[in-house]
C-alpha atoms as a PDB file:
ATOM      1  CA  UNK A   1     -25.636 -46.954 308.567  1.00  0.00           C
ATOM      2  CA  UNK A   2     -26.388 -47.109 304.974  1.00  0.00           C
ATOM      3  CA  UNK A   3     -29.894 -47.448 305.672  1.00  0.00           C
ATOM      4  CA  UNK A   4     -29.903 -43.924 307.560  1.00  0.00           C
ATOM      5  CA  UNK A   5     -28.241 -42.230 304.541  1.00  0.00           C
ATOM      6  CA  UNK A   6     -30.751 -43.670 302.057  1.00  0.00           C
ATOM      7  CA  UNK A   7     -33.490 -42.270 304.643  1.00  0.00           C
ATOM      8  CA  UNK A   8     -32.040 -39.259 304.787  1.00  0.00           C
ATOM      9  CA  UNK A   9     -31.333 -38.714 301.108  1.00  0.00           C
ATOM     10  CA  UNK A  10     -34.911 -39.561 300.656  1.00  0.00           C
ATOM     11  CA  UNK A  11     -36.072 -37.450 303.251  1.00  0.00           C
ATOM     12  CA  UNK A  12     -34.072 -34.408 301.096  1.00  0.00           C
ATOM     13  CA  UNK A  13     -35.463 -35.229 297.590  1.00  0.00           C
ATOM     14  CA  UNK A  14     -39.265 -35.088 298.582  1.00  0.00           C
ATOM     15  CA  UNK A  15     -38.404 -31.821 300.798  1.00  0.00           C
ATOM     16  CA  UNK A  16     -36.880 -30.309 297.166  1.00  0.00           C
ATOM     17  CA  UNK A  17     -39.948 -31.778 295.394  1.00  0.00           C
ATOM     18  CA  UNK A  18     -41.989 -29.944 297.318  1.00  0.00           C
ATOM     19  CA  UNK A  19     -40.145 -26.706 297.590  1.00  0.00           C
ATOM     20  CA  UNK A  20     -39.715 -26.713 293.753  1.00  0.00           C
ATOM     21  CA  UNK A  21     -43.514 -27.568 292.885  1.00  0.00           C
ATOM     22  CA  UNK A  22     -44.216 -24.330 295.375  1.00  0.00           C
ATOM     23  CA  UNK A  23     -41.743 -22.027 293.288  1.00  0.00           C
ATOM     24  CA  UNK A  24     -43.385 -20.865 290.091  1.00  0.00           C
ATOM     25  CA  UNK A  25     -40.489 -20.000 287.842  1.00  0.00           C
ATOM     26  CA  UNK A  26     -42.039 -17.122 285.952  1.00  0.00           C
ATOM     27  CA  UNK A  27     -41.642 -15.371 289.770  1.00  0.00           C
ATOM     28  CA  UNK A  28     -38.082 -16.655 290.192  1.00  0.00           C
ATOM     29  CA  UNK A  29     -36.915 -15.420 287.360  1.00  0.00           C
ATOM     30  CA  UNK A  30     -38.842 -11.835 287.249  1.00  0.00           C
ATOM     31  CA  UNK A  31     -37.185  -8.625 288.127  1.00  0.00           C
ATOM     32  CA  UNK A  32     -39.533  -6.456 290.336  1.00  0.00           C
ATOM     33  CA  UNK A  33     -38.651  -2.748 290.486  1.00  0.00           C
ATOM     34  CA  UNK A  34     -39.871   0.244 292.471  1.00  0.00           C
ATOM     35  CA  UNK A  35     -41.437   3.109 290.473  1.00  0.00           C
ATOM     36  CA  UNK A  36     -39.259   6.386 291.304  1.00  0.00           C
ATOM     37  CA  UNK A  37     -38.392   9.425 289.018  1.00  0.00           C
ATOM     38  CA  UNK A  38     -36.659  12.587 289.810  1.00  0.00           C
ATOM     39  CA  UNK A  39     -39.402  15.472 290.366  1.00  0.00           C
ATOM     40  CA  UNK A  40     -39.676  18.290 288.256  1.00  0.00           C
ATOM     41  CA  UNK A  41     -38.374  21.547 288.836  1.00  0.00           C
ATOM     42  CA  UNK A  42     -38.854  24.997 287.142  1.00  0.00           C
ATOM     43  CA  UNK A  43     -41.024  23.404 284.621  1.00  0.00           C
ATOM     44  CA  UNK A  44     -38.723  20.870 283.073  1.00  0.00           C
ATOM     45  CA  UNK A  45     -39.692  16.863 282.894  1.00  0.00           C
ATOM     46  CA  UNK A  46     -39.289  14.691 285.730  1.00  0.00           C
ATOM     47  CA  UNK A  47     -37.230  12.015 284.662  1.00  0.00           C
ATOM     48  CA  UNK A  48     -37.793   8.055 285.324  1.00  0.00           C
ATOM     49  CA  UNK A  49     -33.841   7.176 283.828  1.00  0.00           C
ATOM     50  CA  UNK A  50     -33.422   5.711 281.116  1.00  0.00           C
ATOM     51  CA  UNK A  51     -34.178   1.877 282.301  1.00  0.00           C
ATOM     52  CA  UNK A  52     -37.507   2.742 283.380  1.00  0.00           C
ATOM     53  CA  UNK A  53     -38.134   5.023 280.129  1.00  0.00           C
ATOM     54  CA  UNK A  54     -36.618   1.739 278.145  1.00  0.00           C
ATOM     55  CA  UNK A  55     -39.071  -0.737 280.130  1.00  0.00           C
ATOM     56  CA  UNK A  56     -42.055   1.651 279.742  1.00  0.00           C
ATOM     57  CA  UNK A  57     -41.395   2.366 276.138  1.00  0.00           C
ATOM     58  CA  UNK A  58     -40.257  -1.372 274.880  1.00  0.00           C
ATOM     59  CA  UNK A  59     -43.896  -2.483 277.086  1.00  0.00           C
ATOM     60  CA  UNK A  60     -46.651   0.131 275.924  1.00  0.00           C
ATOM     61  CA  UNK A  61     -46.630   1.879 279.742  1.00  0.00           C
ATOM     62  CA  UNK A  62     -46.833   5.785 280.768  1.00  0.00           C
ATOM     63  CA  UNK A  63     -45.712   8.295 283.283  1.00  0.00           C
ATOM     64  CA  UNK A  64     -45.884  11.059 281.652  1.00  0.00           C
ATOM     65  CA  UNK A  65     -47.712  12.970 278.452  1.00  0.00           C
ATOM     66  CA  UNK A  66     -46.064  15.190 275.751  1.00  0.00           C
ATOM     67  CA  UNK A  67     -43.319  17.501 277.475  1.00  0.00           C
ATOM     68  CA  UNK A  68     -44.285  20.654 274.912  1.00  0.00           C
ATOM     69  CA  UNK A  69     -47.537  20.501 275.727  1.00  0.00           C
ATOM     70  CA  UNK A  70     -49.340  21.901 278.835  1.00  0.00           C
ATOM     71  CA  UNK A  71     -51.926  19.253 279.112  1.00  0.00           C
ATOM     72  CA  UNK A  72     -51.707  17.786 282.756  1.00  0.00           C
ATOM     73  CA  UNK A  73     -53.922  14.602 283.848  1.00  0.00           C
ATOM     74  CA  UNK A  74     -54.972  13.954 287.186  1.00  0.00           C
ATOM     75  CA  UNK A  75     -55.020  10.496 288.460  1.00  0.00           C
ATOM     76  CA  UNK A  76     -56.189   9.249 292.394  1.00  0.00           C
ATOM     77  CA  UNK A  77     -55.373   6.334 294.520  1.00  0.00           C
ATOM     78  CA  UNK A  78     -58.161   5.262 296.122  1.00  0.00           C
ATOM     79  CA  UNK A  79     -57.983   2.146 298.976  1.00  0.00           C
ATOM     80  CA  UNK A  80     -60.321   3.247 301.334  1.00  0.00           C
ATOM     81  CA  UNK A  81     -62.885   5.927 301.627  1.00  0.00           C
ATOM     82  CA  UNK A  82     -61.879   8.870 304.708  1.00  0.00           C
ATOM     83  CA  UNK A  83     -64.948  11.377 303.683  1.00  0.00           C
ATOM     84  CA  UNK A  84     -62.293  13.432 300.985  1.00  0.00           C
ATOM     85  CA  UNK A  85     -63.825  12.052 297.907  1.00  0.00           C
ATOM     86  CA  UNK A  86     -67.293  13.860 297.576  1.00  0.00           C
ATOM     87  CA  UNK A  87     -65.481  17.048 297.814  1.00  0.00           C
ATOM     88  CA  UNK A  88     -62.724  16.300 295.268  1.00  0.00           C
ATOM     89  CA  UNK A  89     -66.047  15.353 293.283  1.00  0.00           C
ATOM     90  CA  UNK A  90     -67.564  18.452 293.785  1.00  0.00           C
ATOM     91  CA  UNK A  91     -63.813  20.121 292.524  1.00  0.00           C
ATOM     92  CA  UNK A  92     -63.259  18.336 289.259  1.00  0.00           C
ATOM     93  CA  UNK A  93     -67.124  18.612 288.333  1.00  0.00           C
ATOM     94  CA  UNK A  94     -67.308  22.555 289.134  1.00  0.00           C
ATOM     95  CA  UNK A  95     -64.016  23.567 287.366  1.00  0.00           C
ATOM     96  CA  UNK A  96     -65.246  20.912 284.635  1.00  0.00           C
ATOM     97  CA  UNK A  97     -61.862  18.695 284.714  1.00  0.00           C
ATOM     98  CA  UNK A  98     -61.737  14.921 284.207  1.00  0.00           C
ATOM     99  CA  UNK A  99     -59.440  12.319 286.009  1.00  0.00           C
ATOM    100  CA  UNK A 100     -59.075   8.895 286.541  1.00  0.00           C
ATOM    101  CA  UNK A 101     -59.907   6.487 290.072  1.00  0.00           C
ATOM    102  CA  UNK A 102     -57.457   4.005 290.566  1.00  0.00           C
ATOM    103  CA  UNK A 103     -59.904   1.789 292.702  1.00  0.00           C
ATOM    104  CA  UNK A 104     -59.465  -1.078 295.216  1.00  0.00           C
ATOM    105  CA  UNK A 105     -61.573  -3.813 295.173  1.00  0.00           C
ATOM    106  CA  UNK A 106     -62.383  -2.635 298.932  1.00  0.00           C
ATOM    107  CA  UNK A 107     -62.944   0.347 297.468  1.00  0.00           C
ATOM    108  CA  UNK A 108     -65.976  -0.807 295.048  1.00  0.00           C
ATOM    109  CA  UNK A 109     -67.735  -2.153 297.521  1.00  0.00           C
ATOM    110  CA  UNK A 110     -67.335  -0.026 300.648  1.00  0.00           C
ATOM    111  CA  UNK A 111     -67.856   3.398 298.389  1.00  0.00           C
ATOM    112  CA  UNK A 112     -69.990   2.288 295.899  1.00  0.00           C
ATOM    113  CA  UNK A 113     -72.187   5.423 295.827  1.00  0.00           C
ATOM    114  CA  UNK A 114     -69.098   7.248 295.333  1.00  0.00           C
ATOM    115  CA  UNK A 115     -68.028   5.129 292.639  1.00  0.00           C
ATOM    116  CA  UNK A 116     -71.592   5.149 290.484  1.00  0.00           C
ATOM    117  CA  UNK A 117     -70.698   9.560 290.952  1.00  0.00           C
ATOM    118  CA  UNK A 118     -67.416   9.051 289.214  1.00  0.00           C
ATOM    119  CA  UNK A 119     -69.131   7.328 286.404  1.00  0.00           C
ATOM    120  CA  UNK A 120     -71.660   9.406 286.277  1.00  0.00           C
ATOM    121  CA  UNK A 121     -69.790  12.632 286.085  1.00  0.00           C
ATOM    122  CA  UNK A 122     -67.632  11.304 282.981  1.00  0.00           C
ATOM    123  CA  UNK A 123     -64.322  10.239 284.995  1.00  0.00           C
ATOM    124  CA  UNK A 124     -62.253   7.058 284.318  1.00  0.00           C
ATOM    125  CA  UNK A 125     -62.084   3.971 286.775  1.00  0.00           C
ATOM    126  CA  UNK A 126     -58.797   2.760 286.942  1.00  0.00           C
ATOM    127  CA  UNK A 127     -57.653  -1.352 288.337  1.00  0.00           C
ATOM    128  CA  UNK A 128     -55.467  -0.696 291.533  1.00  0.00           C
ATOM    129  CA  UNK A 129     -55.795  -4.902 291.778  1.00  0.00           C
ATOM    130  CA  UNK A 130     -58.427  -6.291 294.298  1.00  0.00           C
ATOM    131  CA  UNK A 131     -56.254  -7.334 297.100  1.00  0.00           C
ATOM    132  CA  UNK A 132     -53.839  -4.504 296.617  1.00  0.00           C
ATOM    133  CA  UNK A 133     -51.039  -7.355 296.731  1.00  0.00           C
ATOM    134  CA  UNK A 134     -47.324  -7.661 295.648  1.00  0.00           C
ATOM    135  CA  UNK A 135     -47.870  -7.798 292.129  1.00  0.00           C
ATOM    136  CA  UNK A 136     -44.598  -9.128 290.644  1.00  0.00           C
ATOM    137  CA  UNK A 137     -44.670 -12.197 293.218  1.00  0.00           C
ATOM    138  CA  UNK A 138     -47.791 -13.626 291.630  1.00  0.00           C
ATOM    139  CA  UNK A 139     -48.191 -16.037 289.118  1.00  0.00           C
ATOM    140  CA  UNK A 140     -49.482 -15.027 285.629  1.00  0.00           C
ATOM    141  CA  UNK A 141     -52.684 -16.445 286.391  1.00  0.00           C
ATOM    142  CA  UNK A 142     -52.718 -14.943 289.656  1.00  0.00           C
ATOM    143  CA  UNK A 143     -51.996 -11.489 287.994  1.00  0.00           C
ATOM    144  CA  UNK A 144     -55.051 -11.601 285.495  1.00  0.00           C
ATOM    145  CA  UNK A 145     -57.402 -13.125 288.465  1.00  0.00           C
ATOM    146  CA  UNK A 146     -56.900  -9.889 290.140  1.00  0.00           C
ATOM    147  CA  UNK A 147     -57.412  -7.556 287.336  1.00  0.00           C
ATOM    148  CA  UNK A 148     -60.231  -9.533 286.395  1.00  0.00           C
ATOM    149  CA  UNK A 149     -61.445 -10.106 290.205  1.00  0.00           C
ATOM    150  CA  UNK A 150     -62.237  -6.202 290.385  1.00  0.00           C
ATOM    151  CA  UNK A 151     -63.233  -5.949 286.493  1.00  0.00           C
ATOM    152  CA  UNK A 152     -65.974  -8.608 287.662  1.00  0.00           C
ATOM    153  CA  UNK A 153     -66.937  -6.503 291.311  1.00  0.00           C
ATOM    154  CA  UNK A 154     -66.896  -3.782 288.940  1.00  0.00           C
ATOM    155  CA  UNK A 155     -69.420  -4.654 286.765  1.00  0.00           C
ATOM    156  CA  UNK A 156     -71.826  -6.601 289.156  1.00  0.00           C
ATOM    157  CA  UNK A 157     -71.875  -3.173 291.105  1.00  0.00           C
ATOM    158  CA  UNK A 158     -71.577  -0.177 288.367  1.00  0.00           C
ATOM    159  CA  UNK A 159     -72.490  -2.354 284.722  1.00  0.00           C
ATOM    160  CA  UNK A 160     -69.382  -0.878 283.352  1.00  0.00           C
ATOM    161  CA  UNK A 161     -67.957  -4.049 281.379  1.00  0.00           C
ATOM    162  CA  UNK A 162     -64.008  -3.632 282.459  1.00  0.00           C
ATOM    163  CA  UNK A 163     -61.225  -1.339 283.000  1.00  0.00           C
ATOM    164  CA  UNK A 164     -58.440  -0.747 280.729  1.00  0.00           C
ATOM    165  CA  UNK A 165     -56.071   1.036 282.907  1.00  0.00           C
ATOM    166  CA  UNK A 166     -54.292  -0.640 285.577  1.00  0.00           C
ATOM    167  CA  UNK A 167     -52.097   1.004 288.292  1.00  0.00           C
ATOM    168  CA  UNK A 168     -49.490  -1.507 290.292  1.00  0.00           C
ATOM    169  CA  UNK A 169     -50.180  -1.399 294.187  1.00  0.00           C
ATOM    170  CA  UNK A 170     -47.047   0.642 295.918  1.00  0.00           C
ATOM    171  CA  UNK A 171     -45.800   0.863 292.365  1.00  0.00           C
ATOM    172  CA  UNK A 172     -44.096  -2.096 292.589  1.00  0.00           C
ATOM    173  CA  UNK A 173     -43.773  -4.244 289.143  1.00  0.00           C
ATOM    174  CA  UNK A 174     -41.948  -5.885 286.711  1.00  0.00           C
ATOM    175  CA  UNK A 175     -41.968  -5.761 283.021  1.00  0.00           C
ATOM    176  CA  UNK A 176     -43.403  -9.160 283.100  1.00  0.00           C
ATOM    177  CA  UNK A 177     -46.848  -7.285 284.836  1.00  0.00           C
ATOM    178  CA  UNK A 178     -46.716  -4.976 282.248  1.00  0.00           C
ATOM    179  CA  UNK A 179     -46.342  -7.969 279.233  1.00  0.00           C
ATOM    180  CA  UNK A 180     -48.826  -9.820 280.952  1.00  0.00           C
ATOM    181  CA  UNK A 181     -51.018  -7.027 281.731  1.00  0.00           C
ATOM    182  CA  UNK A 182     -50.869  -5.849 277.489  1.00  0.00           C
ATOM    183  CA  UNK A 183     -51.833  -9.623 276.734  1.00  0.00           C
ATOM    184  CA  UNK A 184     -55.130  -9.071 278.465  1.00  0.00           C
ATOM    185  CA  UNK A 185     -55.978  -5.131 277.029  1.00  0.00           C
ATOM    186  CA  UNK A 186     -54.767  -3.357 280.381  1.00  0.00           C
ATOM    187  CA  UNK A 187     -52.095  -0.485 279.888  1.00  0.00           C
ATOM    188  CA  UNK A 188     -50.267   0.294 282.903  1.00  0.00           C
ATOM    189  CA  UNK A 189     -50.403   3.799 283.928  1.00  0.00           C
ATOM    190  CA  UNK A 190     -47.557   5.058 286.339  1.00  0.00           C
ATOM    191  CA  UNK A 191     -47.117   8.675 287.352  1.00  0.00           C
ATOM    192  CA  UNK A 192     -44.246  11.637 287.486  1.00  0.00           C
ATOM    193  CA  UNK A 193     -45.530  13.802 290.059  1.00  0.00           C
ATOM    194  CA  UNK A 194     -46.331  13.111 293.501  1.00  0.00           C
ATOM    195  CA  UNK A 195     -45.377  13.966 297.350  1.00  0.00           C
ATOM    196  CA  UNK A 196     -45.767  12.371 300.650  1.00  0.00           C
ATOM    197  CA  UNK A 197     -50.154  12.762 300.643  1.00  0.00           C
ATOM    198  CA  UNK A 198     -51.108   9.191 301.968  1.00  0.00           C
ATOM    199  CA  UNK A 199     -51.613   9.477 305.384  1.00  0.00           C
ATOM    200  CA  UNK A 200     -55.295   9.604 306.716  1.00  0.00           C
ATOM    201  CA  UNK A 201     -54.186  11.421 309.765  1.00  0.00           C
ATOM    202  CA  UNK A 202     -52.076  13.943 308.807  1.00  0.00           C
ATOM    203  CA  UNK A 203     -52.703  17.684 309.600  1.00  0.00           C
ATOM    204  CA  UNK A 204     -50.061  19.376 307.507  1.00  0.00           C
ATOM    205  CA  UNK A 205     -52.447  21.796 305.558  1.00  0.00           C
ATOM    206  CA  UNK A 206     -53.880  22.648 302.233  1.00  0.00           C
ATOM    207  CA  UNK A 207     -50.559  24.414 301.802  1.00  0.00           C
ATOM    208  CA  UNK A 208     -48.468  21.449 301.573  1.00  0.00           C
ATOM    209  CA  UNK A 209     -50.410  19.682 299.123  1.00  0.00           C
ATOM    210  CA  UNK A 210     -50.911  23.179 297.180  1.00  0.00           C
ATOM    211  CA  UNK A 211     -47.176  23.891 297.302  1.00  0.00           C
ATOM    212  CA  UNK A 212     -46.036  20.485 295.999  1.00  0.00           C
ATOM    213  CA  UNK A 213     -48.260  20.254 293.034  1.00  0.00           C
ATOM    214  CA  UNK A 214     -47.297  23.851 291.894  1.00  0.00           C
ATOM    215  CA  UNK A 215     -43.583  23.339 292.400  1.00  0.00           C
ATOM    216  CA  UNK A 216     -43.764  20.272 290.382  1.00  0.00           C
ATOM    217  CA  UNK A 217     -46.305  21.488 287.555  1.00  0.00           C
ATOM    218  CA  UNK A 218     -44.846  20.947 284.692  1.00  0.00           C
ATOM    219  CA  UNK A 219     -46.095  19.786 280.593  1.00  0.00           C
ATOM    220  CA  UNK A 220     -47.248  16.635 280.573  1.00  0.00           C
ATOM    221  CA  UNK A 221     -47.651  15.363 284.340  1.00  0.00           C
ATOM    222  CA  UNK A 222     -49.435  12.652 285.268  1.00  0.00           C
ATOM    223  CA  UNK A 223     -50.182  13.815 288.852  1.00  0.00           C
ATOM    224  CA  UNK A 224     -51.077  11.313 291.795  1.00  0.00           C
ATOM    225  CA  UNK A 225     -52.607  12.054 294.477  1.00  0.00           C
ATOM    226  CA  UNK A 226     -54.044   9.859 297.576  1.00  0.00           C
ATOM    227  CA  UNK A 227     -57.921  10.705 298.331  1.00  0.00           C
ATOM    228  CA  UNK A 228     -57.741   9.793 302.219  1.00  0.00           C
ATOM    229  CA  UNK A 229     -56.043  13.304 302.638  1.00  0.00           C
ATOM    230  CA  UNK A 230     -57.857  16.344 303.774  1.00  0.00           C
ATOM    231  CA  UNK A 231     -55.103  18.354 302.189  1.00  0.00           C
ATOM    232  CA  UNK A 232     -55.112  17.170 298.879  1.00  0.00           C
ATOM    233  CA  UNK A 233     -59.190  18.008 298.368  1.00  0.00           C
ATOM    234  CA  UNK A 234     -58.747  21.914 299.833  1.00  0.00           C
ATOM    235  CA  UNK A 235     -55.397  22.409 297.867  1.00  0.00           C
ATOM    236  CA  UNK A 236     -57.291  21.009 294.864  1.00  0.00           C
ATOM    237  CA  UNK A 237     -59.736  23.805 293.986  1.00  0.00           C
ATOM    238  CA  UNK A 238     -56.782  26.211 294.100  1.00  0.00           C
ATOM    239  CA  UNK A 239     -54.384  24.092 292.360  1.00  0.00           C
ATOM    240  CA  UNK A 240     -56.745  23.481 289.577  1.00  0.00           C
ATOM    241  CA  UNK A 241     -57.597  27.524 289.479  1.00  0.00           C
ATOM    242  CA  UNK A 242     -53.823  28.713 289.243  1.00  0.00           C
ATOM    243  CA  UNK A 243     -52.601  25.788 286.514  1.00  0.00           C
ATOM    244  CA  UNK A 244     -55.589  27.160 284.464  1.00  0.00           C
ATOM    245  CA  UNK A 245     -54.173  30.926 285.086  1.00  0.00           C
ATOM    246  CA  UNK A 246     -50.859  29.453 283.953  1.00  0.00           C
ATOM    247  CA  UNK A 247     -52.124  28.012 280.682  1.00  0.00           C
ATOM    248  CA  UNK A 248     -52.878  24.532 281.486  1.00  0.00           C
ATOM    249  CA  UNK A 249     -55.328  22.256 281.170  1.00  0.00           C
ATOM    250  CA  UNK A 250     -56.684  18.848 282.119  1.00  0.00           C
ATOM    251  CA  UNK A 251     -56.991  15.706 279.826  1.00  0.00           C
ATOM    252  CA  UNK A 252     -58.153  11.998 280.346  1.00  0.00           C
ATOM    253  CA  UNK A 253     -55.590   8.989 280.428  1.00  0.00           C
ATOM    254  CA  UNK A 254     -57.751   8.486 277.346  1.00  0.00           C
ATOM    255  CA  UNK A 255     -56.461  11.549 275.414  1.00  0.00           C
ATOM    256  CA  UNK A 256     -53.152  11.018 276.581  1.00  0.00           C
ATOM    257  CA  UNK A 257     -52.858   7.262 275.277  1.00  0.00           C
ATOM    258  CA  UNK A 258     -54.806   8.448 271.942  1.00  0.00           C
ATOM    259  CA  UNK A 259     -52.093  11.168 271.759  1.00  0.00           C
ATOM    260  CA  UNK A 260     -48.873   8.487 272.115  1.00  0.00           C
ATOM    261  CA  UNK A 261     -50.512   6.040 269.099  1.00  0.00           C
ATOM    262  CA  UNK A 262     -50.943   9.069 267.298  1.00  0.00           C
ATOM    263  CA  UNK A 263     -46.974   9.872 267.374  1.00  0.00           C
END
């Protein structure tokens, strides 16, 4: 009998061994959040509440620009290529308005053509990870091999050394990303407007996309938008056209972090 229990005590140490050498315990012990804010409306702020402006603020993140001024900055999502890109292209380089790529590592090297444009025509390329995984259940190493996974694709493909903007798949994180993410020179870029605009199928019409982006145009966005949509690029040239009418006008991530160390 006591043979059996030493067996089976045995049996249950080298099972915790190994479940405890599988468990890294900067993961265990991280907090992962959602990014969600409430939209603007009649011009005022979206707001993130005050944990996420605490995290962002205590961390070196964004979501937002200056609130009294109506600079806007247009950021894209992009994990796959659905034929919208060229003709947001076309957009941003005939109204003359910059904007940053958050790019997969699929992306790179499915769309690379499209990619070489964006560099070409003066926009920003943004880290959306490699994989597009789960980014607060990976290791710190894990985190900085896939930042520096598609910094490496990047450059290979493109020559441009690295990216310095980094943009959590699904907007999932934790402020441990974010720490880990400042240790290496990436800033993590968030947004505070946005809509439903990210599936490749959907028919709703230039309208909807239009309609959002005007009802939530407000000082300081940081708009995302989804390139696999076909609404998104034919709201875009009127979107752009009517926020100029109203007095805005379009800055890079890099004006908008120059701006904040300014302060």
């Amino acid at each position: 009998m006591w043979k059996r229990h030493i067996f089976g005590f045995a049996i249950c140490a080298i099972v915790a061994t190994l479940i405890f050498s599988f468990v890294k315990p900067e993961i265990a012990n991280a907090n992962s959040y959602h990014w969600g804010f409430s939209k603007s409306k009649d011009g005022m702020p979206a707001d993130a509440g005050a944990k996420f402006e605490t995290i962002l603020k205590e961390n070196g993140a964004f979501y937002r620009g200056n609130p009294n001024k109506k600079t806007i900055y247009l950021t894209f999502d992009n994990g796959f290529e659905n034929g919208y890109t060229e003709s947001i292209l076309d957009t941003l380089k005939k109204e003359k308005v910059p904007a940053t790529f958050f790019l997969t590592g699929h992306y790179l090297t499915s769309a690379t053509d499209l990619v070489k444009r964006m560099i070409k025509e003066g926009h920003i390329i943004g880290n959306h990870s490699y994989g597009h995984p789960d980014m607060s259940k990976l290791s710190d190493e894990e985190l900085v091999k896939e930042w520096k996974k598609f910094d490496d694709k990047l450059k290979e493909l493109t020559g441009i050394e690295r990216t310095y903007y980094v943009r959590p798949p699904k907007g999932i994180f934790s402020e441990r990303d974010i720490r880990v993410g400042n240790d290496h020179g990436y800033t993590h870029v968030f947004w505070d407007t946005a809509f439903v605009d990210w599936h490749a199928d959907s028919t709703v019409g230039w309208e909807y996309a239009y309609d959002e982006l005007m009802t939530q145009l407000h000082p300081g966005a940081v708009i995302l938008l989804h390139t696999v949509a076909k609404h998104n690029a034919d709201a875009l040239p009127k979107f752009i056209e009517d926020a100029k009418k109203e007095g805005y006008t379009f800055g890079s991530l890099d004006d908008l972090v120059m701006e904040n160390l300014m302060e």
